[in-house]
Protein backbone atom coordinates (compact mmCIF):
# COMPACT_ATOMS: atom_id res chain seq x y z
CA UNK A 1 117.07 118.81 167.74
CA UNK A 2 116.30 120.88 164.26
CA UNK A 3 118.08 118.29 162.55
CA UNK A 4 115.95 115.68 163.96
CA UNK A 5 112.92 117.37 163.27
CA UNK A 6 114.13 118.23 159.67
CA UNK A 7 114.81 114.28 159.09
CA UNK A 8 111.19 113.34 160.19
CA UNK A 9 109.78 116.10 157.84
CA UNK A 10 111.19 114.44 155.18
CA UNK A 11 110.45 111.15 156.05
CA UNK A 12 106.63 112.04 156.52
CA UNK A 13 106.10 113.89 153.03
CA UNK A 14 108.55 111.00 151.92
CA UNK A 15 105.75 108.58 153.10
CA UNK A 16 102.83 110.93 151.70
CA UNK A 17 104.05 110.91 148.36
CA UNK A 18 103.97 107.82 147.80
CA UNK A 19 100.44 107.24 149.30
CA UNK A 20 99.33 109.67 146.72
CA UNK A 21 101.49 108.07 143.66
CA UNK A 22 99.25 104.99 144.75
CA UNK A 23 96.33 107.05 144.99
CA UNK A 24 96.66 108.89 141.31
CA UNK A 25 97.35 104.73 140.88
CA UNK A 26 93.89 103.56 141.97
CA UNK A 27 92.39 106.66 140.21
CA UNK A 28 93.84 105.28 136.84
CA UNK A 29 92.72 101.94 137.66
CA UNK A 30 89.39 103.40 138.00
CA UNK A 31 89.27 105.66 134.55
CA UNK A 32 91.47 103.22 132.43
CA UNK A 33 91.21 99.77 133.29
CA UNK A 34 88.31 98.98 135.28
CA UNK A 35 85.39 99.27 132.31
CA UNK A 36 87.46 96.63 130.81
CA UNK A 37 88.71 94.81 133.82
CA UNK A 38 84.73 94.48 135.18
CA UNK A 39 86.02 93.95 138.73
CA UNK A 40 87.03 96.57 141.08
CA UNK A 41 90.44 97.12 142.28
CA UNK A 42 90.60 95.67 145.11
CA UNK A 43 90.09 92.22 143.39
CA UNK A 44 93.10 93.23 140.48
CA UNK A 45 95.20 94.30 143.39
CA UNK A 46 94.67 91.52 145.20
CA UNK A 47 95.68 88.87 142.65
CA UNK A 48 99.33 89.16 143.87
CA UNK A 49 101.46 89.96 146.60
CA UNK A 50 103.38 92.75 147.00
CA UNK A 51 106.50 90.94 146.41
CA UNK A 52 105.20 89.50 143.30
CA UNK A 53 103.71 92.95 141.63
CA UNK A 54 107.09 94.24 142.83
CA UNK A 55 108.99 92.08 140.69
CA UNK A 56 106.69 92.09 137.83
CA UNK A 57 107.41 96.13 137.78
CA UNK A 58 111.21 95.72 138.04
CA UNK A 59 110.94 93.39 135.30
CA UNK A 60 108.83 95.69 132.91
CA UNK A 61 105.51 92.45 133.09
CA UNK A 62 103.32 94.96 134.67
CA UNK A 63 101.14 95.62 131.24
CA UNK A 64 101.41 91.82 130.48
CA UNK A 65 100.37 90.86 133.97
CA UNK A 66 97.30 93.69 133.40
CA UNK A 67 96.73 92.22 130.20
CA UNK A 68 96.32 88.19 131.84
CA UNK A 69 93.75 89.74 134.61
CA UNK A 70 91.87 91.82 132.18
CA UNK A 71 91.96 90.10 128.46
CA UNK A 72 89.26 92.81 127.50
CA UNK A 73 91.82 95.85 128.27
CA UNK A 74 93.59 98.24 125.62
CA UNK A 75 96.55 98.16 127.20
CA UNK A 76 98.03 100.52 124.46
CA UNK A 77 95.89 103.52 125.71
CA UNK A 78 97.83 103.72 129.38
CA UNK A 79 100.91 106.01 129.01
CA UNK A 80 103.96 104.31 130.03
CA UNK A 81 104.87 106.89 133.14
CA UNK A 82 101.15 105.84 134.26
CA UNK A 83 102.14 102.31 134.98
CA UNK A 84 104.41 103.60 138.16
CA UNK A 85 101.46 105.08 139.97
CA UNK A 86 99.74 101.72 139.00
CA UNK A 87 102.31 99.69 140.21
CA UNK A 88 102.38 101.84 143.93
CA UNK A 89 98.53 100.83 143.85
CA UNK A 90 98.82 97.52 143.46
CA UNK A 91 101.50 97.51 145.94
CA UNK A 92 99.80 99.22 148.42
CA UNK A 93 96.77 97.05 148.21
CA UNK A 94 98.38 93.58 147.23
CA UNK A 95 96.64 90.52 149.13
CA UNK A 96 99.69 90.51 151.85
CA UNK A 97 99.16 94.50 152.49
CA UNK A 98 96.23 93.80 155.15
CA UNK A 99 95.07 97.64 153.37
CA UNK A 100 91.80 98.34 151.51
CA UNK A 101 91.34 100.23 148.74
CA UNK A 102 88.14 102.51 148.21
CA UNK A 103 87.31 101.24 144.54
């Protein structure tokens, strides 16, 4: 029974850390990219599913995939361990998620 209880523990901060990797995602989104961008994120997360922004981060496109959707963005200025949290954002909230984000 402990060891049960142990293994959901760590599956539910599991899950809640990665909520809030997409959260700190959607907060960069709003500081760094949406001036630029002029759309909100749900419409940049929404240009792709979740499978496609998932392959576009395995295969190191995410800034050039940024870049296409918002021409107008200094892509330069985003540190590269910020494009993880930006990546779980646009995963979270792809069109195919059926979630909404709150910028």
């Amino acid at each position: 029974m402990r060891r049960l209880v142990y293994i959901l523990t760590i599956i539910a901060i599991a899950s809640l850390s990665s909520y809030a990797d997409a959260d700190k995602g959607q907060r960069l989104y709003k500081h760094k990219l949406r001036k630029a961008c002029q759309f909100s994120g749900i419409k940049f997360a929404r240009a792709y599913t979740q499978a496609e922004w998932k392959e576009f981060y395995k295969k190191g496109l995410l800034p050039e995939k940024t870049k296409e959707l918002c021409p107008k963005a200094d892509i330069e200025k985003i540190d590269k361990k910020w494009w993880k949290d930006i990546y779980n954002f646009t995963y979270e909230y792809a069109k195919d998620s059926g979630n909404v984000p709150s910028c």
